[in-house]
PDB file of N, CA and C in Angstrom:
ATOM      1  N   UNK A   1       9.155  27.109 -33.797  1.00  0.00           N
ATOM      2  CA  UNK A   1       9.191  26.915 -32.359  1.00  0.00           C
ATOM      3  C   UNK A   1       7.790  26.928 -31.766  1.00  0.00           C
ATOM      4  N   UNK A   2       6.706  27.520 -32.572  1.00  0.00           N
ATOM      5  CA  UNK A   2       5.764  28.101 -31.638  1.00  0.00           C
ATOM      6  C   UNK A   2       5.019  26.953 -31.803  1.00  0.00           C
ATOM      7  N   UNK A   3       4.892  26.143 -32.755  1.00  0.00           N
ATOM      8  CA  UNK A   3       4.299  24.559 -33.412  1.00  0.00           C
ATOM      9  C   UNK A   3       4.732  23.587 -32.936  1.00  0.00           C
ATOM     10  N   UNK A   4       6.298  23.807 -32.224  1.00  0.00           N
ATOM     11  CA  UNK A   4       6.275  22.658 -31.368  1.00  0.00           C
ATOM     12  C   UNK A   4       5.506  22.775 -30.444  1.00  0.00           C
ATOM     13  N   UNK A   5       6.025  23.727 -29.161  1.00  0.00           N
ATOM     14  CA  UNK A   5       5.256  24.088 -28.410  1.00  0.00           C
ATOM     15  C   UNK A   5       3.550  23.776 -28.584  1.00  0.00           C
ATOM     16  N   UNK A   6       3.021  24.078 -29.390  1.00  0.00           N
ATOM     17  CA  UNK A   6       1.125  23.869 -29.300  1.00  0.00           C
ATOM     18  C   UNK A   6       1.294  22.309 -29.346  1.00  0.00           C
ATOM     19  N   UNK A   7       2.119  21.245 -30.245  1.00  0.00           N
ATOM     20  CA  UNK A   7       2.226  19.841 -30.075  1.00  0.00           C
ATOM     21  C   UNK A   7       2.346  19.295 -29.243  1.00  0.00           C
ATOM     22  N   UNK A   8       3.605  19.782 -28.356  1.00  0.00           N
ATOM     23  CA  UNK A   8       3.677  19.616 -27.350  1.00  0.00           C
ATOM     24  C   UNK A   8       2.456  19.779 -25.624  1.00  0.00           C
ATOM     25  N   UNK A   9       2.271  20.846 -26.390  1.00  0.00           N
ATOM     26  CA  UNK A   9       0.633  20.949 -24.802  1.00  0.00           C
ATOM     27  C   UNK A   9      -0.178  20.389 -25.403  1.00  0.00           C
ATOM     28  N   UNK A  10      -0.576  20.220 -27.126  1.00  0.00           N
ATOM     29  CA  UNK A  10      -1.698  18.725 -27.116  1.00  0.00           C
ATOM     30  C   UNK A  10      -1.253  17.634 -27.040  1.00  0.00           C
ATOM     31  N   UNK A  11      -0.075  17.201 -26.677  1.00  0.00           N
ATOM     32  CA  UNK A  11      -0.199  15.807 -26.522  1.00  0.00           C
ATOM     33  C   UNK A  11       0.121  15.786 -24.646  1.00  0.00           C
ATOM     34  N   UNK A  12       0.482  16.801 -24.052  1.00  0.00           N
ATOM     35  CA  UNK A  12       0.589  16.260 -22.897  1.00  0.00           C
ATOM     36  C   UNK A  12      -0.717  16.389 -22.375  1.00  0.00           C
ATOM     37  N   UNK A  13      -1.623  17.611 -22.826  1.00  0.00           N
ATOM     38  CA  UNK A  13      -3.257  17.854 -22.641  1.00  0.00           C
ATOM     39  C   UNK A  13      -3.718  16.116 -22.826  1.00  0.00           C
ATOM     40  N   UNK A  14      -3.375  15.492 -23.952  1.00  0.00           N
ATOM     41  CA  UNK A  14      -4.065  14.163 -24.203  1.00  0.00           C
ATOM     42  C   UNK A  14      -3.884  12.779 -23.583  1.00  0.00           C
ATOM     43  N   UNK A  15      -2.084  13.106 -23.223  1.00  0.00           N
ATOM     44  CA  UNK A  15      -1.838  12.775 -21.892  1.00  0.00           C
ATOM     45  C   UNK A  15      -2.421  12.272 -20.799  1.00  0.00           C
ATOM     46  N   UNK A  16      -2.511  13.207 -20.332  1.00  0.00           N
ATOM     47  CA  UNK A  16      -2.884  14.310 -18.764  1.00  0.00           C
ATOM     48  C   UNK A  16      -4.861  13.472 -19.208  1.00  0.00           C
ATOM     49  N   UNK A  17      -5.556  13.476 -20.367  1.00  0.00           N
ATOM     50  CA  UNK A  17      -6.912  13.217 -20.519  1.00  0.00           C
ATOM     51  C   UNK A  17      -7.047  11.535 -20.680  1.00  0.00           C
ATOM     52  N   UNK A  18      -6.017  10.753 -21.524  1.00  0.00           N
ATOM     53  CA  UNK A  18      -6.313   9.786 -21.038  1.00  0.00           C
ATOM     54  C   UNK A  18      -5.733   8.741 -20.075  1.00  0.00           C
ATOM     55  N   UNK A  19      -4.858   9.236 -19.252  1.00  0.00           N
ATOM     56  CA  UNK A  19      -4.783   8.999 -17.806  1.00  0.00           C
ATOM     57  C   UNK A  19      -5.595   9.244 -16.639  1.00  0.00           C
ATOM     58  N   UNK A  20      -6.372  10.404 -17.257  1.00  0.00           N
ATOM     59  CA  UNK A  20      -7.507  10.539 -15.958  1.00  0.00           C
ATOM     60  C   UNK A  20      -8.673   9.851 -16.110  1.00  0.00           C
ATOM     61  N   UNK A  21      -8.711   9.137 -17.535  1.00  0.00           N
ATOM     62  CA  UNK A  21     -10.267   8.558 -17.699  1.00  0.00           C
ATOM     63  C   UNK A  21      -9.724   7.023 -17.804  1.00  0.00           C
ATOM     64  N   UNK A  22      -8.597   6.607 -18.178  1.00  0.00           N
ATOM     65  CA  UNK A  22      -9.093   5.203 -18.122  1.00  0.00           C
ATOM     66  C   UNK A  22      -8.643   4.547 -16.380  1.00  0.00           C
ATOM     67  N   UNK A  23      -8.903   3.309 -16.704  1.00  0.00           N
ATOM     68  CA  UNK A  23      -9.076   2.836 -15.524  1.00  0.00           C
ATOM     69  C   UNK A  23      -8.234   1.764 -15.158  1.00  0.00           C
ATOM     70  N   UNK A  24      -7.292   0.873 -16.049  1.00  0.00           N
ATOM     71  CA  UNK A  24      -6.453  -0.043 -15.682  1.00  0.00           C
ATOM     72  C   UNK A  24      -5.434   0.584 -14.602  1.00  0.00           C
ATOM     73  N   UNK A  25      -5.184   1.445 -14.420  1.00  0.00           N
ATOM     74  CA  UNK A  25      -3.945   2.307 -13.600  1.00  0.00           C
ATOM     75  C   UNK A  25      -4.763   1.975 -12.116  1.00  0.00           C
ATOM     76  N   UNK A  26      -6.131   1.960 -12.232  1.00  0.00           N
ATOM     77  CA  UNK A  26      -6.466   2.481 -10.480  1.00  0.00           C
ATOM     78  C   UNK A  26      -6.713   0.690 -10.269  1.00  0.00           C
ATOM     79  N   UNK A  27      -6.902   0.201 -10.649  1.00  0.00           N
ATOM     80  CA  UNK A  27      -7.115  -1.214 -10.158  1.00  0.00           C
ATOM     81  C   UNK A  27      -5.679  -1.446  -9.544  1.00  0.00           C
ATOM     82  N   UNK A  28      -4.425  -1.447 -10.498  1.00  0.00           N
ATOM     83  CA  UNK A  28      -3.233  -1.536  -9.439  1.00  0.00           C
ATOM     84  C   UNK A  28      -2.972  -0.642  -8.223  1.00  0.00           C
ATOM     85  N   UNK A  29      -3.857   0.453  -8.147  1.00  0.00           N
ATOM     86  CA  UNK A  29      -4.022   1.220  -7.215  1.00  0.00           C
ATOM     87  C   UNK A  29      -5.167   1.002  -5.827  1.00  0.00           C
ATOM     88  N   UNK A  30      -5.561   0.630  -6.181  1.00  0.00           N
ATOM     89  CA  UNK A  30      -6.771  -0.678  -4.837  1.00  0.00           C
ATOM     90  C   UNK A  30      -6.026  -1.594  -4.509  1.00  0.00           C
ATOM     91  N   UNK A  31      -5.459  -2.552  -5.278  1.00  0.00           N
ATOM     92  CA  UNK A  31      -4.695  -3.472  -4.972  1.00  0.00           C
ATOM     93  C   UNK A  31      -3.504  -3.266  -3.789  1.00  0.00           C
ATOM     94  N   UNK A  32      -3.013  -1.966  -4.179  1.00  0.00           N
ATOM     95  CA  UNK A  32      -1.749  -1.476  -3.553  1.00  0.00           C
ATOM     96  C   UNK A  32      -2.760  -1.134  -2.034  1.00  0.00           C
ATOM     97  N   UNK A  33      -3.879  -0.619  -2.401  1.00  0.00           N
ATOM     98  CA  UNK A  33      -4.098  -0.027  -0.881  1.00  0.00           C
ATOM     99  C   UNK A  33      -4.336  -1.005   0.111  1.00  0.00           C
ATOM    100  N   UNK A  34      -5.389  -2.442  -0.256  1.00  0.00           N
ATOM    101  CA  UNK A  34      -5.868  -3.242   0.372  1.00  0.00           C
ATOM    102  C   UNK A  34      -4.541  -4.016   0.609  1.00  0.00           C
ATOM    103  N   UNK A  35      -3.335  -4.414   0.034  1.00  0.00           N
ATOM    104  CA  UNK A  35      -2.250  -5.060   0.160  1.00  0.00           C
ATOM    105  C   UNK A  35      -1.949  -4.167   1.650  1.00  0.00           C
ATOM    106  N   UNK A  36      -1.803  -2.651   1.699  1.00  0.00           N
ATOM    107  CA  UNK A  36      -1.031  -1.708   2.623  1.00  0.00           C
ATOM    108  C   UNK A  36      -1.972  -2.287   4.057  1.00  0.00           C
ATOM    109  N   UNK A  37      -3.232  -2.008   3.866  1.00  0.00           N
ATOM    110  CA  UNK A  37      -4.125  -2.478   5.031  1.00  0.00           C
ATOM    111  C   UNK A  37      -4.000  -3.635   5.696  1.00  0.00           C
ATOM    112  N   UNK A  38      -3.987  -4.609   4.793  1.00  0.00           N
ATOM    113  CA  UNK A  38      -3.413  -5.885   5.029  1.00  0.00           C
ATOM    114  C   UNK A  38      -2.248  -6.055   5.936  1.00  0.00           C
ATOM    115  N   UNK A  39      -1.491  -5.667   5.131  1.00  0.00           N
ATOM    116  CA  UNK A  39       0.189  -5.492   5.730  1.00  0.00           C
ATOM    117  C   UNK A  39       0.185  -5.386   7.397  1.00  0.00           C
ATOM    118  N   UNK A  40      -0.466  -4.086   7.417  1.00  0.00           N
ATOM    119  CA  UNK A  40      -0.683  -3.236   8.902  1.00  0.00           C
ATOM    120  C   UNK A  40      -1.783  -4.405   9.512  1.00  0.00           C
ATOM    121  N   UNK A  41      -2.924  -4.723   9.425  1.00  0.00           N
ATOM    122  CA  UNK A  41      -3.315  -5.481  10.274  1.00  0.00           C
ATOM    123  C   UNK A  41      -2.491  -6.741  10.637  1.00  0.00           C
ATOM    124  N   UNK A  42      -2.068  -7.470  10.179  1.00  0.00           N
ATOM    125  CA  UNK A  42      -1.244  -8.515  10.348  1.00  0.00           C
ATOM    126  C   UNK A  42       0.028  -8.283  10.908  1.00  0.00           C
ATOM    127  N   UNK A  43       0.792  -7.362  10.940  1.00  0.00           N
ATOM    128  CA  UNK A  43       1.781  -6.647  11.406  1.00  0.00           C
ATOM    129  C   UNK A  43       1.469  -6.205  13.025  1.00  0.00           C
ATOM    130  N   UNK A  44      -0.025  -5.454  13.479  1.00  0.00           N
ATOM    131  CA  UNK A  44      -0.369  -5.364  14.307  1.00  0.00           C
ATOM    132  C   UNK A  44      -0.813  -6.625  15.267  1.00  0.00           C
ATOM    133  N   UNK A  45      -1.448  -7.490  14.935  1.00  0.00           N
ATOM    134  CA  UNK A  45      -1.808  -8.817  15.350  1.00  0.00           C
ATOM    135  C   UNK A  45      -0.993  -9.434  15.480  1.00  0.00           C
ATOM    136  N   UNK A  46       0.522  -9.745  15.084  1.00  0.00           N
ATOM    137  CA  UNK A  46       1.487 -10.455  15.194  1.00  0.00           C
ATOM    138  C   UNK A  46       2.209  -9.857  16.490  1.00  0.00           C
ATOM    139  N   UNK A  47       2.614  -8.506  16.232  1.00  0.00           N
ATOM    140  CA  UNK A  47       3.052  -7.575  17.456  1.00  0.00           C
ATOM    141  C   UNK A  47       2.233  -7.809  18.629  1.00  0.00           C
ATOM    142  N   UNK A  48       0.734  -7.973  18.857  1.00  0.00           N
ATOM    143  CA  UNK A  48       0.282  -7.933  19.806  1.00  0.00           C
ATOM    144  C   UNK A  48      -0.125 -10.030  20.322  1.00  0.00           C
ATOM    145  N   UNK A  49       0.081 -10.830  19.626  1.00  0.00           N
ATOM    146  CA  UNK A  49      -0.136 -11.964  19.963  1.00  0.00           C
ATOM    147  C   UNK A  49       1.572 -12.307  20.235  1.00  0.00           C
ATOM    148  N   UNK A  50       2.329 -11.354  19.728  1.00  0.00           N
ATOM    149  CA  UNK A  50       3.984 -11.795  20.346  1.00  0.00           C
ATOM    150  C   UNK A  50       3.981 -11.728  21.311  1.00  0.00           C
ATOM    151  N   UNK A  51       3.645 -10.137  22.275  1.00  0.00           N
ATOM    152  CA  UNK A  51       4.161 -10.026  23.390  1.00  0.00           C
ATOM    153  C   UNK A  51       2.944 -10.384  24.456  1.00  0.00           C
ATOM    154  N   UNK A  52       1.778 -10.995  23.957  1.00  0.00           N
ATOM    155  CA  UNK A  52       0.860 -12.229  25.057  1.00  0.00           C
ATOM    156  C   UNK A  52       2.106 -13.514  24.529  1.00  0.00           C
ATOM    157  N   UNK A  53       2.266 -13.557  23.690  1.00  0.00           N
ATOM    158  CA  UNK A  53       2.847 -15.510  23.221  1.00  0.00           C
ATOM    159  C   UNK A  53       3.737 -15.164  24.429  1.00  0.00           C
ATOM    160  N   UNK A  54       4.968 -14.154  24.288  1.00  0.00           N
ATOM    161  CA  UNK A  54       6.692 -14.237  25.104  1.00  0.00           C
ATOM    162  C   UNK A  54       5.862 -13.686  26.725  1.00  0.00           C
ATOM    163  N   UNK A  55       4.779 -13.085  27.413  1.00  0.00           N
ATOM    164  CA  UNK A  55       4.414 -13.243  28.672  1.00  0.00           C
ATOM    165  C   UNK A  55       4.044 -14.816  29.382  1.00  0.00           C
ATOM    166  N   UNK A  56       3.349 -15.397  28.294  1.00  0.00           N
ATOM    167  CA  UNK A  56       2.489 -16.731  28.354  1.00  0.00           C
ATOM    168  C   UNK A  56       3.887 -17.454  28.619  1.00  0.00           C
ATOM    169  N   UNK A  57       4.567 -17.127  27.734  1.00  0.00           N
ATOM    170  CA  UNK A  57       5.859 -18.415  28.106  1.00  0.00           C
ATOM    171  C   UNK A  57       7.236 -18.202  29.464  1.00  0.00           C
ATOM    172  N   UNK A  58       7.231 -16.627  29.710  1.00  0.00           N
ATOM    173  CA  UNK A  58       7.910 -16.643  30.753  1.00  0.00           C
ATOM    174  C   UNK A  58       7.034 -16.980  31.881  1.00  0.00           C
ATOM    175  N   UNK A  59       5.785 -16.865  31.836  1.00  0.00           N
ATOM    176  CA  UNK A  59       5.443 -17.409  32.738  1.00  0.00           C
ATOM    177  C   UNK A  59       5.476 -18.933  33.327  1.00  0.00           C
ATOM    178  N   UNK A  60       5.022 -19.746  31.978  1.00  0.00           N
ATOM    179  CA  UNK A  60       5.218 -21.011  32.692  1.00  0.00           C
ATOM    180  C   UNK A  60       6.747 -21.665  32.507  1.00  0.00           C
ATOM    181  N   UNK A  61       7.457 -21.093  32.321  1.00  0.00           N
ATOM    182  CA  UNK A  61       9.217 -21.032  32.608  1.00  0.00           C
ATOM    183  C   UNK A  61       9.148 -20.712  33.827  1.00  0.00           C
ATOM    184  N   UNK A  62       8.744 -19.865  34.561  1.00  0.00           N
ATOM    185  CA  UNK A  62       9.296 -19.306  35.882  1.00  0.00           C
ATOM    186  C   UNK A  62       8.267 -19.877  36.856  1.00  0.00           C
ATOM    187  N   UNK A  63       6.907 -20.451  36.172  1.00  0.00           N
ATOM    188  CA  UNK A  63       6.390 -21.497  37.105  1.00  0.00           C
ATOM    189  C   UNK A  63       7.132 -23.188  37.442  1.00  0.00           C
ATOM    190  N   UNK A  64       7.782 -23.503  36.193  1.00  0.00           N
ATOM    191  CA  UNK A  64       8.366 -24.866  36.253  1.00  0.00           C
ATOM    192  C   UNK A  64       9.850 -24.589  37.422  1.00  0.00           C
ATOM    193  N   UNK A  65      10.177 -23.207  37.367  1.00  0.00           N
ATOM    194  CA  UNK A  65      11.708 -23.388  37.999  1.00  0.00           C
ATOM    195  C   UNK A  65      11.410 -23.234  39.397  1.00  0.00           C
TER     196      UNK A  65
END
């Protein structure tokens, strides 16, 4: 039992070591962030050119009537 156990914490120790050093993992992790930023600016700009677009147009609706 006690030999699994030590196998067991060196391989999650080795784990745990080469997940923190390599680097393919964080590139999908930039990606994800600049995608999130993205998202939100365009999300914001759409929200705010909607409700100028739907003022702009009731207006010249209620100028033609």
């Amino acid at each position: 039992m006690a030999t699994y156990v030590v196998s067991t914490r060196g391989y999650m120790l080795s784990l745990i070591a080469r997940l923190w050093f390599e680097d393919d993992g964080q590139d999908i992790a930039e990606y994800a962030v600049m995608l999130a930023v993205i998202l939100v600016i365009v999300v914001g700009t759409l929200r705010l050119i909607g409700s100028n677009a739907n003022n702009a147009f009731s207006s010249v609706a209620s100028s033609l009537h």
